[in-house]
Protein backbone atom coordinates (compact mmCIF):
# COMPACT_ATOMS: atom_id res chain seq x y z
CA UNK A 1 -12.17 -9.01 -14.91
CA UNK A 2 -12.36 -11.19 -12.08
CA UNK A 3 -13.58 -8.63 -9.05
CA UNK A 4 -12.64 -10.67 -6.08
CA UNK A 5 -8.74 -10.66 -7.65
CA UNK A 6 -9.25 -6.95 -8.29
CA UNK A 7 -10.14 -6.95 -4.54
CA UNK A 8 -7.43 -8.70 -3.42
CA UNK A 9 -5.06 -6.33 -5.48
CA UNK A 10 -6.62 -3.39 -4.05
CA UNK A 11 -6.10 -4.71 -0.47
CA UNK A 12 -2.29 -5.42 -1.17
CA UNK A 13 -2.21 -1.83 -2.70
CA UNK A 14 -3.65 -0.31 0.43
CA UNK A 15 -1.10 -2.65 2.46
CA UNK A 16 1.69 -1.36 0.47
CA UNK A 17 0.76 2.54 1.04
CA UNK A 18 -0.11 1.99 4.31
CA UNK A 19 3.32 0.65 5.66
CA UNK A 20 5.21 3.30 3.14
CA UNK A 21 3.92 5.56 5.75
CA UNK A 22 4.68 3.45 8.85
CA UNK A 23 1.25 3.08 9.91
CA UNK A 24 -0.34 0.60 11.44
CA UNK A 25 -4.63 -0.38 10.77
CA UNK A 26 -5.34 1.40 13.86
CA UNK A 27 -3.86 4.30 13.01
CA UNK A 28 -6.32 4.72 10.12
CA UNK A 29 -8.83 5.22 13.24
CA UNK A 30 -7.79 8.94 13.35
CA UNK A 31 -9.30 9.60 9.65
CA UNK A 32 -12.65 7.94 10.25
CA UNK A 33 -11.91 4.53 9.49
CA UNK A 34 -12.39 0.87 12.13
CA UNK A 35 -9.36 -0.79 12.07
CA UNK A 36 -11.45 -3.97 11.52
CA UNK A 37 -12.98 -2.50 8.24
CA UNK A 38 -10.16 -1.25 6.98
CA UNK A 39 -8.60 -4.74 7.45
CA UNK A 40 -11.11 -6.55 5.50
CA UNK A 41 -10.31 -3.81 3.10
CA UNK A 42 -6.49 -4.68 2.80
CA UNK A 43 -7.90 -8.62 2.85
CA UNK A 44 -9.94 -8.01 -0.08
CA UNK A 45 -12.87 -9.05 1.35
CA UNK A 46 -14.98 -5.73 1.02
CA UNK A 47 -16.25 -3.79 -2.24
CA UNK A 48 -15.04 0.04 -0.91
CA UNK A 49 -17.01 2.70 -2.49
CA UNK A 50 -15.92 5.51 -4.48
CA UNK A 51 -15.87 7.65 -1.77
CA UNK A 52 -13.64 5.54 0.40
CA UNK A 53 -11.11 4.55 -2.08
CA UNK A 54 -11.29 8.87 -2.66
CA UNK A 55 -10.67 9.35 0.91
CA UNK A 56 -8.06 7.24 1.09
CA UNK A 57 -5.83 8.61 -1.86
CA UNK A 58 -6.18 11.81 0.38
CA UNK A 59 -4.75 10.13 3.34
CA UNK A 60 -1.92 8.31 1.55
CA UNK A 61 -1.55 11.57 -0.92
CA UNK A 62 -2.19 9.28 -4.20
CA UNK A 63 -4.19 9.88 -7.21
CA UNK A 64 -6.64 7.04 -8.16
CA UNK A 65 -4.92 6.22 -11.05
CA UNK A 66 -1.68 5.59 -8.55
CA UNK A 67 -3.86 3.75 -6.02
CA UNK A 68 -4.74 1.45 -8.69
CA UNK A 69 -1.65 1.40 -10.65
CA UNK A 70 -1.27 -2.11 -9.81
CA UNK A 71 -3.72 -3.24 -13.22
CA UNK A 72 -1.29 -1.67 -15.29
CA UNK A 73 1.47 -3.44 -13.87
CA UNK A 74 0.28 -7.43 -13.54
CA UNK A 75 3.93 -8.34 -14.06
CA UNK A 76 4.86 -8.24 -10.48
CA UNK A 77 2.79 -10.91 -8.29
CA UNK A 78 1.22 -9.18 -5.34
CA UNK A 79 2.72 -11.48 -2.71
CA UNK A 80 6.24 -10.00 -3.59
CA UNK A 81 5.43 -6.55 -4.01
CA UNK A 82 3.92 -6.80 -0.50
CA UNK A 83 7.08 -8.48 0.49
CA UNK A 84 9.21 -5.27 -1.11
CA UNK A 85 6.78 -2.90 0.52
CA UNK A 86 7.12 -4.16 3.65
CA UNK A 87 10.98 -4.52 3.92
CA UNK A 88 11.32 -0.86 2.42
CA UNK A 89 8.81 0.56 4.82
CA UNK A 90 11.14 -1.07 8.05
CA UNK A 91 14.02 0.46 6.58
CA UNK A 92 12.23 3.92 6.17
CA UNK A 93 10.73 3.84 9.50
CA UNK A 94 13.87 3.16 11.09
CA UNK A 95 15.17 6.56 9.99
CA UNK A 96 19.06 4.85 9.71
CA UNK A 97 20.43 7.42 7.02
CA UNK A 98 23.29 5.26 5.88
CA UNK A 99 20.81 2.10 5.44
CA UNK A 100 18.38 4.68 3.23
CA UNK A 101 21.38 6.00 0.97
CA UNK A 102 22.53 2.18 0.26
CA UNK A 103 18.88 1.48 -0.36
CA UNK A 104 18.85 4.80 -2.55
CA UNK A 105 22.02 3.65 -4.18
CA UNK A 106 20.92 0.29 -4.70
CA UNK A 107 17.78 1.05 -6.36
CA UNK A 108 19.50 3.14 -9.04
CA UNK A 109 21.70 0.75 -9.99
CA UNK A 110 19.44 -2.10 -10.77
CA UNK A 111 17.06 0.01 -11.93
């Protein structure tokens, strides 16, 4: 398993859950973390311990096996996923009802 992939994964992950909520980095300030190393963290370019990857499921209420359910699930490249996540996120954030039920709608169709 190459680790700086796994890395990179985990960064995208972290993305992913972090605009889901609407957050930005610097928001993560308020539960103890620098913006700048939780960056590098969504970058891939830091090994988070157990702890922090434990603290961070709290924040973004995942389990670990959900924070990391990106290994069982190599089909989708992480470029688009982050590319979904991010154009779902602006549509939740935006709170525009109608534009959620289509997206709701949507989703269960093709799915």
């Amino acid at each position: 398993m190459d680790i700086d992939n796994l890395k990179k994964q985990l960064g995208s992950r972290l993305k992913e859950l972090r605009l889901a909520e609407g957050l930005k980095q610097e928001d993560l300030e308020d539960h103890g973390f620098s913006y700048r190393y939780y960056g590098k963290m969504e970058r891939g370019l830091v090994n988070p311990t157990l702890e922090t990857l434990v603290r961070l499921c709290e924040i973004f209420e995942v389990s670990l096996s959900e924070l990391f359910m990106f290994l069982e699930d190599s089909e989708f490249v992480s470029e688009d996923r982050e590319a979904v996540a991010v154009k779902v996120a602006g549509i939740l954030k935006g709170k525009e009802e109608i534009k959620i039920h289509k997206l709701r709608v949507f989703l269960e169709e093709i799915l």
